[in-house]
PDB file of N, CA and C in Angstrom:
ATOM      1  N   UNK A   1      94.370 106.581  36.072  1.00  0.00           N
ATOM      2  CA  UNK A   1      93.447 105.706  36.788  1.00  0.00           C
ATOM      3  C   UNK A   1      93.948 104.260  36.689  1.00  0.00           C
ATOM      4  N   UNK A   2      93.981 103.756  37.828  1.00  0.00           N
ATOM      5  CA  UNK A   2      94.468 102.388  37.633  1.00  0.00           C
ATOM      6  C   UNK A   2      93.467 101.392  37.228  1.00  0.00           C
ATOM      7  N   UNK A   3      93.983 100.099  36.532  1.00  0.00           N
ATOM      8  CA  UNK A   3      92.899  99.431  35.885  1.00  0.00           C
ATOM      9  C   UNK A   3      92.403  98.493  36.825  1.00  0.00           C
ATOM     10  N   UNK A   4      91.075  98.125  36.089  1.00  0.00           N
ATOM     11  CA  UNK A   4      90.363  97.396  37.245  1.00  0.00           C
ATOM     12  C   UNK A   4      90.906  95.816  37.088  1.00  0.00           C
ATOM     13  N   UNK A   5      90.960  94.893  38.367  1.00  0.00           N
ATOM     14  CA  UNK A   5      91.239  93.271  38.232  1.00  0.00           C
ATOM     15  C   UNK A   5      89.631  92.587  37.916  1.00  0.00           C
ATOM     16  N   UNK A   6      89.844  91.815  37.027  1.00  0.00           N
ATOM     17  CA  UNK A   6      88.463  90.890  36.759  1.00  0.00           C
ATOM     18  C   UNK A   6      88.987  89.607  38.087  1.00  0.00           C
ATOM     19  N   UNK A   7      87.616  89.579  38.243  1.00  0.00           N
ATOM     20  CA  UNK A   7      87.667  88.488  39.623  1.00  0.00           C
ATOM     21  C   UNK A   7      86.182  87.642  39.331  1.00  0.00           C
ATOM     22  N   UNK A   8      86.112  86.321  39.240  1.00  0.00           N
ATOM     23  CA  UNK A   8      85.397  85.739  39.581  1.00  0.00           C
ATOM     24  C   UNK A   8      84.673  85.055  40.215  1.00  0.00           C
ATOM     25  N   UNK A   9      83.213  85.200  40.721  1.00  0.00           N
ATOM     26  CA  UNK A   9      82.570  84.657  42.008  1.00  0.00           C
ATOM     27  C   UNK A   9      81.844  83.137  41.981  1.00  0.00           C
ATOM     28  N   UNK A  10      82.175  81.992  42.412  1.00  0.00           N
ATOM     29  CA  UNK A  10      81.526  80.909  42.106  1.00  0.00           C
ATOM     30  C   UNK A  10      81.260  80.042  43.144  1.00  0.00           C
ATOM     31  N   UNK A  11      79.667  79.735  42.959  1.00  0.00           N
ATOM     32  CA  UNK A  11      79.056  78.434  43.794  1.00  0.00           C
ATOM     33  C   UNK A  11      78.885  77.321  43.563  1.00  0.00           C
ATOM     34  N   UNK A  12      78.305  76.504  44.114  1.00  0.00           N
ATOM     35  CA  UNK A  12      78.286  75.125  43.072  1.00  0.00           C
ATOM     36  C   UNK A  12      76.518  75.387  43.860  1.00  0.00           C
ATOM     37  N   UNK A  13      75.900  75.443  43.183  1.00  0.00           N
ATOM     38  CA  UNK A  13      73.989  75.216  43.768  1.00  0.00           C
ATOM     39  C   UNK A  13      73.151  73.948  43.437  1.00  0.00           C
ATOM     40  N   UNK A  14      72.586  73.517  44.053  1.00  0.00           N
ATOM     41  CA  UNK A  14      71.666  72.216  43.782  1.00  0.00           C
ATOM     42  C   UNK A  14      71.313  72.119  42.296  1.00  0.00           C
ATOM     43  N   UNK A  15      71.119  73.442  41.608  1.00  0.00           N
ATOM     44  CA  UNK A  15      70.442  73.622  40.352  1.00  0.00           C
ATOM     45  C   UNK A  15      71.166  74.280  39.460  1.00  0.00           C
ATOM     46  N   UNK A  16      72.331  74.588  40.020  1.00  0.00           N
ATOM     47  CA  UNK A  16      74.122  74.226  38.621  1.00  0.00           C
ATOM     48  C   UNK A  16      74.980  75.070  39.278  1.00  0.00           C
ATOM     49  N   UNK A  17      75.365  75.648  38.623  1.00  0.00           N
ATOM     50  CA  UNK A  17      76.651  76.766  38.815  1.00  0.00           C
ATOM     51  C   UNK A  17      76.449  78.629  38.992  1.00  0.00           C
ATOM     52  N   UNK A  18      76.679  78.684  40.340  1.00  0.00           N
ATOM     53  CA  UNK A  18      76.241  80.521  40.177  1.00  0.00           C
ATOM     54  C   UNK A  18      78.096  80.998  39.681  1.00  0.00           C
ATOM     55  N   UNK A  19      78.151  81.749  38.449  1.00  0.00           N
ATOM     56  CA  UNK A  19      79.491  82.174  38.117  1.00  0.00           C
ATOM     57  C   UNK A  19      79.319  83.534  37.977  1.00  0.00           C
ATOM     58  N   UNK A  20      80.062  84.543  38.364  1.00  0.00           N
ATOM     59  CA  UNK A  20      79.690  85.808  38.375  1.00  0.00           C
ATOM     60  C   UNK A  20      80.942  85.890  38.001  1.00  0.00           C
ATOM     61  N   UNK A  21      81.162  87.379  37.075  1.00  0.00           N
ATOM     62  CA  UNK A  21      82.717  88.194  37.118  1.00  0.00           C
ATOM     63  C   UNK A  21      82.261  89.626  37.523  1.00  0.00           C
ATOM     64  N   UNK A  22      82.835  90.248  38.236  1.00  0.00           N
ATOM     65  CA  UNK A  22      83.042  90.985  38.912  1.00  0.00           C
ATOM     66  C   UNK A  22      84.386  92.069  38.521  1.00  0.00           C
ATOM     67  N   UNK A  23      84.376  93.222  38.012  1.00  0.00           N
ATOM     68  CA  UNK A  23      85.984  94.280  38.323  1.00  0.00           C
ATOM     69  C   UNK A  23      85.748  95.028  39.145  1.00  0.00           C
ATOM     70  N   UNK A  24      86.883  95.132  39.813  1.00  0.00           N
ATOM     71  CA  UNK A  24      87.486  95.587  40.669  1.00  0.00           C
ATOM     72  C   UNK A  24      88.163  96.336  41.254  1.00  0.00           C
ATOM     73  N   UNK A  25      88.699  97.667  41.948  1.00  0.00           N
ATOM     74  CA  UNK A  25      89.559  98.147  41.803  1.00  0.00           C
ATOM     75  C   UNK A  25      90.929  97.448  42.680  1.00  0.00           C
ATOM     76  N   UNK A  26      92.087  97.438  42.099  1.00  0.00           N
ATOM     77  CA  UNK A  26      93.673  96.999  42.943  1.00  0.00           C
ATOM     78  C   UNK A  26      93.400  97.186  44.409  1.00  0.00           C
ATOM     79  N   UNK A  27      93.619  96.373  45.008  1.00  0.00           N
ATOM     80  CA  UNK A  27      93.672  95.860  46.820  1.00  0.00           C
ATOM     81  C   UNK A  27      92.293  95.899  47.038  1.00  0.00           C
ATOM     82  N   UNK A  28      91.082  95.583  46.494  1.00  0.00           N
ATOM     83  CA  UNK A  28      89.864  94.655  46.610  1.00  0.00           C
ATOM     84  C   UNK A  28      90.352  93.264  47.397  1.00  0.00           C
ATOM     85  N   UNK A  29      89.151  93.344  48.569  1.00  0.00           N
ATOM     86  CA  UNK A  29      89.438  91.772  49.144  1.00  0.00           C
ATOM     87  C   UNK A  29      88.130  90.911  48.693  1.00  0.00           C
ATOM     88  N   UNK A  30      88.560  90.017  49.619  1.00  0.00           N
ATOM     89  CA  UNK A  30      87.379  88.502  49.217  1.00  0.00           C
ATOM     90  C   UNK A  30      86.126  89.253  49.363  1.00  0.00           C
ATOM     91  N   UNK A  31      85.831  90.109  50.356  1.00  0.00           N
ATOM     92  CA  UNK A  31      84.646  90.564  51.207  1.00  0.00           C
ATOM     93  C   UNK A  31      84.051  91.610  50.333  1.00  0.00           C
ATOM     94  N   UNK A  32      85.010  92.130  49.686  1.00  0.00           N
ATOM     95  CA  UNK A  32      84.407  93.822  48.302  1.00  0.00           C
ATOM     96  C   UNK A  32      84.077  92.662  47.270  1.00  0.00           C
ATOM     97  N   UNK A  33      84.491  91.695  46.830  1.00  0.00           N
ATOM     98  CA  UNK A  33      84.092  91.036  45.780  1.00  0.00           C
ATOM     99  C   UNK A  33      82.576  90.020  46.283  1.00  0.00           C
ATOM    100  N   UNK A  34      82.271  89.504  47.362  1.00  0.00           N
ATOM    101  CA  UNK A  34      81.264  89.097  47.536  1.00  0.00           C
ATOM    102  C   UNK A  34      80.287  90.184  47.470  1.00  0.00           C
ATOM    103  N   UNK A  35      80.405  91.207  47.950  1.00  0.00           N
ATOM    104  CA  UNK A  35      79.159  92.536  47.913  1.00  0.00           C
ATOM    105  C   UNK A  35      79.263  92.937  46.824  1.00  0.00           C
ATOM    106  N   UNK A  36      79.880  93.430  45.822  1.00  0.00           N
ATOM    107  CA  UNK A  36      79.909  93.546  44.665  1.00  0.00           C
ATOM    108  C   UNK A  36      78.926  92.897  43.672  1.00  0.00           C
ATOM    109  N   UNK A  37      78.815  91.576  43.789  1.00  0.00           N
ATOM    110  CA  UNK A  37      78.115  90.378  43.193  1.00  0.00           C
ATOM    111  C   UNK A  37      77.052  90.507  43.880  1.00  0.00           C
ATOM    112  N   UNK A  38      76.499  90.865  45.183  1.00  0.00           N
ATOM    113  CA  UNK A  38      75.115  90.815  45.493  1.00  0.00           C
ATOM    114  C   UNK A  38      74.814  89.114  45.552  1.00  0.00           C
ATOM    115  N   UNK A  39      75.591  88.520  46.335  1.00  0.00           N
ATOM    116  CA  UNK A  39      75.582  87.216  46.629  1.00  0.00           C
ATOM    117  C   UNK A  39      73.613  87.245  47.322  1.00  0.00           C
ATOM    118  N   UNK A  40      73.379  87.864  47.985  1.00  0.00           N
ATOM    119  CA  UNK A  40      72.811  87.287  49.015  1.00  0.00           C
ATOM    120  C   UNK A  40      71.165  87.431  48.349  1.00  0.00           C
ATOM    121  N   UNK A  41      71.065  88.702  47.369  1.00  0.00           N
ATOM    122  CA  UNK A  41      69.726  88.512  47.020  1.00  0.00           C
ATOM    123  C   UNK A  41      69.752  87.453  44.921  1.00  0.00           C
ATOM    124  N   UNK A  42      71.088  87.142  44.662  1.00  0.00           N
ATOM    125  CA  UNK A  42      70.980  86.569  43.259  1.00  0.00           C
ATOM    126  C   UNK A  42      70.955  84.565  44.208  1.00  0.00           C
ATOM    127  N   UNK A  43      71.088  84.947  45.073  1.00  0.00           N
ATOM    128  CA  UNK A  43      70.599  83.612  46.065  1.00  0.00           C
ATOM    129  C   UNK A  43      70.195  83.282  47.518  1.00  0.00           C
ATOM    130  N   UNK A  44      68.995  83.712  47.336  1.00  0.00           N
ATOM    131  CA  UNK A  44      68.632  83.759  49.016  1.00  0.00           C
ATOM    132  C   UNK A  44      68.087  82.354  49.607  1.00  0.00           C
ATOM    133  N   UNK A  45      68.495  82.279  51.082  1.00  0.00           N
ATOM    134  CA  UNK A  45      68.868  81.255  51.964  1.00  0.00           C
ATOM    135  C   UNK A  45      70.269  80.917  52.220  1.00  0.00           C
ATOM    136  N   UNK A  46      71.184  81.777  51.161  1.00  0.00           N
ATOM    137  CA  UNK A  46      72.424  81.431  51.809  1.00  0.00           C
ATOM    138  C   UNK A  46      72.722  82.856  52.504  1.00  0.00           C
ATOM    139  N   UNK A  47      73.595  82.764  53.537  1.00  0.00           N
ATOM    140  CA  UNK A  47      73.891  83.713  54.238  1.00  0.00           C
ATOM    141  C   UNK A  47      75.662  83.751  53.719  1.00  0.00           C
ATOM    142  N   UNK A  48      75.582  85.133  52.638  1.00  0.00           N
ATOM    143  CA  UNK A  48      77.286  85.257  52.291  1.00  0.00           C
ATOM    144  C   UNK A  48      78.285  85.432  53.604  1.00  0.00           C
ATOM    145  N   UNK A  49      77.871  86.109  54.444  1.00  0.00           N
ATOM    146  CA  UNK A  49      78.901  86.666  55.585  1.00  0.00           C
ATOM    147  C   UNK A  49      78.859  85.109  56.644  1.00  0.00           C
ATOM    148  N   UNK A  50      78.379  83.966  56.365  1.00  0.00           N
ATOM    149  CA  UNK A  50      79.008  83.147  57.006  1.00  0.00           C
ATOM    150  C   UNK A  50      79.380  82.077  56.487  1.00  0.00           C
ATOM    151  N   UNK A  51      79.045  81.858  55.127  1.00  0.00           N
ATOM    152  CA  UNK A  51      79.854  80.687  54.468  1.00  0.00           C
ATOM    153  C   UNK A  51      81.317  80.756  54.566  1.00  0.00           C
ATOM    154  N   UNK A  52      81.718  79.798  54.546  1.00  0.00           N
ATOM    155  CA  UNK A  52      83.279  79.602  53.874  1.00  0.00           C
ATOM    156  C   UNK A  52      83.242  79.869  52.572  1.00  0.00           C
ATOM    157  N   UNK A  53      84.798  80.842  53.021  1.00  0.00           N
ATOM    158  CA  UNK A  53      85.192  81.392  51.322  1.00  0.00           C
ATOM    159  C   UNK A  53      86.928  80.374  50.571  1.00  0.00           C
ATOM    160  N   UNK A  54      87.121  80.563  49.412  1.00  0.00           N
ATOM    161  CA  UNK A  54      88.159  79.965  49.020  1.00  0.00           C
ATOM    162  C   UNK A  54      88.738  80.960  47.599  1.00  0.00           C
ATOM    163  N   UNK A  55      89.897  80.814  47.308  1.00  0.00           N
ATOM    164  CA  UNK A  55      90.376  81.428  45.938  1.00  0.00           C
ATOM    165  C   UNK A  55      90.964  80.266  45.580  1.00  0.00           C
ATOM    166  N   UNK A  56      90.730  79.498  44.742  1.00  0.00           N
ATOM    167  CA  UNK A  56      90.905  78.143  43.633  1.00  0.00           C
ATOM    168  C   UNK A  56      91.351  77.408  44.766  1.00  0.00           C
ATOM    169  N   UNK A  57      89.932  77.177  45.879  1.00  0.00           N
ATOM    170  CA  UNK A  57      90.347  76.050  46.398  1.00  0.00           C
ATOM    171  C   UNK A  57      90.967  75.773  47.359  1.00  0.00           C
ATOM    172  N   UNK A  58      91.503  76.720  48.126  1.00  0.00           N
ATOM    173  CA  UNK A  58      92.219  76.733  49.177  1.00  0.00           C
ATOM    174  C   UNK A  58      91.628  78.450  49.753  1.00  0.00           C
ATOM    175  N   UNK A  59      91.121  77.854  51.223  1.00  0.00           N
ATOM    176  CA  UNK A  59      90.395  78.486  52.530  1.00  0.00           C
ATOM    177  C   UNK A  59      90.750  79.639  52.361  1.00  0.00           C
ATOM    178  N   UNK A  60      90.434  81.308  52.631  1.00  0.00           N
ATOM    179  CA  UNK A  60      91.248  82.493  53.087  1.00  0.00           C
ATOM    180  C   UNK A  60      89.900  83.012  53.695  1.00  0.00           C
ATOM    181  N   UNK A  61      90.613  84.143  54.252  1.00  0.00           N
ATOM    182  CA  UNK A  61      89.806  84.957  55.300  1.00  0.00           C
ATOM    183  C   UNK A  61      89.060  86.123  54.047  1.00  0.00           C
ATOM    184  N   UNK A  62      87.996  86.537  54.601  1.00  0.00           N
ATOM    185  CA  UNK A  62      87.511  87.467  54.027  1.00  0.00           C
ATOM    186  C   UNK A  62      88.335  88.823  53.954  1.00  0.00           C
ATOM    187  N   UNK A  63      89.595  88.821  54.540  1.00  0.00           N
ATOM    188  CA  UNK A  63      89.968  90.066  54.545  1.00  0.00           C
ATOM    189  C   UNK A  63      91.344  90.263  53.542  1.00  0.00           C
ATOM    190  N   UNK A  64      91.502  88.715  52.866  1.00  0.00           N
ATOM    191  CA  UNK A  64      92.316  88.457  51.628  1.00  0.00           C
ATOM    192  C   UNK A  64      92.107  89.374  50.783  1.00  0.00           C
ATOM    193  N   UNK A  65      93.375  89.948  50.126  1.00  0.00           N
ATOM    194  CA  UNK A  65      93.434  90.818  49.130  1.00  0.00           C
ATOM    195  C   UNK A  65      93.434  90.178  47.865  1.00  0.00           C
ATOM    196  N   UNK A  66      92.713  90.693  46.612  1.00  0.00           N
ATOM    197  CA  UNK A  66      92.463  89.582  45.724  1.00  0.00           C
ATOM    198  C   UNK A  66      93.700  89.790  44.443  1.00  0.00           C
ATOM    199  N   UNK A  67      93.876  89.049  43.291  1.00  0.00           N
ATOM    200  CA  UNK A  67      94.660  89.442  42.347  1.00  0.00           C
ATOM    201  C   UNK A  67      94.315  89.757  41.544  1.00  0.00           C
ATOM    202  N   UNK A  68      94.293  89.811  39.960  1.00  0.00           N
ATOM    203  CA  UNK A  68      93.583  89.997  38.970  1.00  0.00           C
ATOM    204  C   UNK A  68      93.549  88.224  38.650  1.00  0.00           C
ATOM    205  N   UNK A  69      92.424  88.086  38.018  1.00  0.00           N
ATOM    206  CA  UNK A  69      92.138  86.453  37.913  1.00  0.00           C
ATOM    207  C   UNK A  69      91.689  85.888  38.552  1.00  0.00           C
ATOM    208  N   UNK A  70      91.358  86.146  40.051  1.00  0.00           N
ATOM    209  CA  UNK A  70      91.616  85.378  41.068  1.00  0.00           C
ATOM    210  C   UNK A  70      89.946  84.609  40.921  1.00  0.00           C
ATOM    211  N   UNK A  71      89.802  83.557  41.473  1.00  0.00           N
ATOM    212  CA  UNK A  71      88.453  83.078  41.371  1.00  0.00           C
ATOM    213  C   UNK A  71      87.785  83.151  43.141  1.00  0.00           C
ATOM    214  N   UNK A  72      87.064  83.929  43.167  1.00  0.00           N
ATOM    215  CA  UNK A  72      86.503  83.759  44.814  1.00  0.00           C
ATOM    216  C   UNK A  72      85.436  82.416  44.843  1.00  0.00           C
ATOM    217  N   UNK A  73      85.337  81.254  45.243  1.00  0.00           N
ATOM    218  CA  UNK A  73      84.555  80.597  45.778  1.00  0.00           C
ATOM    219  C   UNK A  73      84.237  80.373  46.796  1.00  0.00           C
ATOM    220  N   UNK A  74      82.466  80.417  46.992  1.00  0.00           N
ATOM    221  CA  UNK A  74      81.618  80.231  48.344  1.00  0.00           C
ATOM    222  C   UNK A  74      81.215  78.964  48.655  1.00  0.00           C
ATOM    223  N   UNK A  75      81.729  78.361  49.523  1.00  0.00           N
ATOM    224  CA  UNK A  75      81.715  76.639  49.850  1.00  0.00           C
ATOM    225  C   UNK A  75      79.930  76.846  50.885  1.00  0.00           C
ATOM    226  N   UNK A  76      79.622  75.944  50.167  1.00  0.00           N
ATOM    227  CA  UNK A  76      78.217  75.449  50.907  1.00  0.00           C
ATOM    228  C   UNK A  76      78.229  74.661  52.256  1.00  0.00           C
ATOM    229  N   UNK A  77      77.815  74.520  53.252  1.00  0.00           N
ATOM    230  CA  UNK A  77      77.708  73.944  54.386  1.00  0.00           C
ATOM    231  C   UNK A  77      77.592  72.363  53.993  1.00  0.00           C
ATOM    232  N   UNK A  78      78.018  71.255  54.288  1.00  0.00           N
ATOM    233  CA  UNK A  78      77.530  69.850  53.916  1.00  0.00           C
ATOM    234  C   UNK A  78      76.341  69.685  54.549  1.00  0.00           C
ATOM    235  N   UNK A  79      75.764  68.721  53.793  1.00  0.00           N
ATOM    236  CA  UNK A  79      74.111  68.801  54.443  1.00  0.00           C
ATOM    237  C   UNK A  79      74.140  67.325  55.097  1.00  0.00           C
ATOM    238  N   UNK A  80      75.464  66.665  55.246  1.00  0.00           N
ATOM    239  CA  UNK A  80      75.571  65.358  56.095  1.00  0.00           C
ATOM    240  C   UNK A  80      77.225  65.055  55.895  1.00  0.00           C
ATOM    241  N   UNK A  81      77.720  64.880  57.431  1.00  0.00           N
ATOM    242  CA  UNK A  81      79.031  64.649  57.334  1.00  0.00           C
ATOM    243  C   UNK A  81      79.042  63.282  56.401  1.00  0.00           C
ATOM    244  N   UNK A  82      80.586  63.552  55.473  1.00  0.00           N
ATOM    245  CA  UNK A  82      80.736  62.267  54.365  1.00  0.00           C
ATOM    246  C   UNK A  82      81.182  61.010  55.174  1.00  0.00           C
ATOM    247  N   UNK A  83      81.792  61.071  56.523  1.00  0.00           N
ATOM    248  CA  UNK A  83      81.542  59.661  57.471  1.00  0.00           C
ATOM    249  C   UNK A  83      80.213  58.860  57.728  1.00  0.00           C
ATOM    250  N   UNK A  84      79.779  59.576  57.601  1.00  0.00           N
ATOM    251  CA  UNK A  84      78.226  59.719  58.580  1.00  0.00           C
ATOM    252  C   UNK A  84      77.321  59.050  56.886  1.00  0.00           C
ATOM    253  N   UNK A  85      77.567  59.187  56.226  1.00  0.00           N
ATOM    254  CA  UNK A  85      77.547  59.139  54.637  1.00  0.00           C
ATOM    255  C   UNK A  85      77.654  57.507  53.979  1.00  0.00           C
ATOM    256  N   UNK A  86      78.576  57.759  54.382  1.00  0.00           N
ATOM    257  CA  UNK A  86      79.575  55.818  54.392  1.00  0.00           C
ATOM    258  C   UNK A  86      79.067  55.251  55.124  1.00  0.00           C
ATOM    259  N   UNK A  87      78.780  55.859  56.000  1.00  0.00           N
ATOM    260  CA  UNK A  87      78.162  54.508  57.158  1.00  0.00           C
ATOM    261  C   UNK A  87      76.927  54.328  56.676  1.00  0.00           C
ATOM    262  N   UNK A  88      75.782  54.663  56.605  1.00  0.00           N
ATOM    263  CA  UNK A  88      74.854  54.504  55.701  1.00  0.00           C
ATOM    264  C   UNK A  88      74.573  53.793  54.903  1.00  0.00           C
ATOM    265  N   UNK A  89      75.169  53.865  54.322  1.00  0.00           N
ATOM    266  CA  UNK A  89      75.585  53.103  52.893  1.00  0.00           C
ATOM    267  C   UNK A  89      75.866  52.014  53.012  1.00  0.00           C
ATOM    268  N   UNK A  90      76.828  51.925  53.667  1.00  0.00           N
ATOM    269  CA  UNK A  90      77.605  50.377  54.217  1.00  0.00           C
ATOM    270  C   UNK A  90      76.193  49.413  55.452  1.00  0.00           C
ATOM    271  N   UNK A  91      75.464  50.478  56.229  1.00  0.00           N
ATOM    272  CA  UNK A  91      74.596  49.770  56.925  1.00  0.00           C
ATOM    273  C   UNK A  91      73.089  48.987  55.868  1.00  0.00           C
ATOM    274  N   UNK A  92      73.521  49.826  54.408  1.00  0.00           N
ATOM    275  CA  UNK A  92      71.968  49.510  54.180  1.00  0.00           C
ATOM    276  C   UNK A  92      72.626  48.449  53.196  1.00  0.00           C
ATOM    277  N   UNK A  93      73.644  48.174  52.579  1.00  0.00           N
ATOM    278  CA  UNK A  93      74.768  47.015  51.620  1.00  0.00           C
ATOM    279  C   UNK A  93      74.481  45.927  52.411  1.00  0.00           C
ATOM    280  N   UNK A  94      74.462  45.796  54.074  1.00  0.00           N
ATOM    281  CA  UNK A  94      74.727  44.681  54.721  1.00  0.00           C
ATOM    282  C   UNK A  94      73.178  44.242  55.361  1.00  0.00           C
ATOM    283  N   UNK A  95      72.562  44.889  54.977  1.00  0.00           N
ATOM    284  CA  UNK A  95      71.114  44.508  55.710  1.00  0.00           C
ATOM    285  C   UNK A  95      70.194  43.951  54.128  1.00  0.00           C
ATOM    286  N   UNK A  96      70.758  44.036  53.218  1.00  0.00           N
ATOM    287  CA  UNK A  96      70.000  43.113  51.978  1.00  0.00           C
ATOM    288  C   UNK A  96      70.230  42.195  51.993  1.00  0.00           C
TER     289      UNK A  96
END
């Protein structure tokens, strides 16, 4: 029997860190490791099948094959572009 890869699942949430580990069996993708973890009811309002996914940080498709180690992260939607952010900021600096 081949051994299983430990893979880890991580969010960043308003109210800290969701970190899950997860094993696996060899040629598991991004997409067996999000269902695995039960993303959607250990945090509901996010919808797993349309966030952006990442492995340490850099974008892949859900249909990425994972490694042993690999860290899956689920990127949150921004809740205000960071331009859009600055300007703000800079409009309310110049109006005191």
């Amino acid at each position: 029997m081949a051994e299983k890869m430990r893979i880890e699942i991580a969010l960043d949430c308003p109210d800290g860190v969701y970190l899950r580990e997860v094993l696996l069996a060899p040629g598991a993708t991004v997409a067996t490791a999000l269902h695995a973890c039960d993303l959607a009811r250990a945090l509901p309002g996010l919808d797993p099948d349309a966030a952006p996914v990442g492995i340490h940080g850099r974008k892949v498709p859900r249909d990425q094959v994972l490694r042993d180690g690999d860290r899956v992260e689920v990127y949150r939607p921004l809740r205000i572009d960071p331009m859009q952010a600055r300007r703000r900021r800079a409009a309310r600096r110049g109006s005191s």
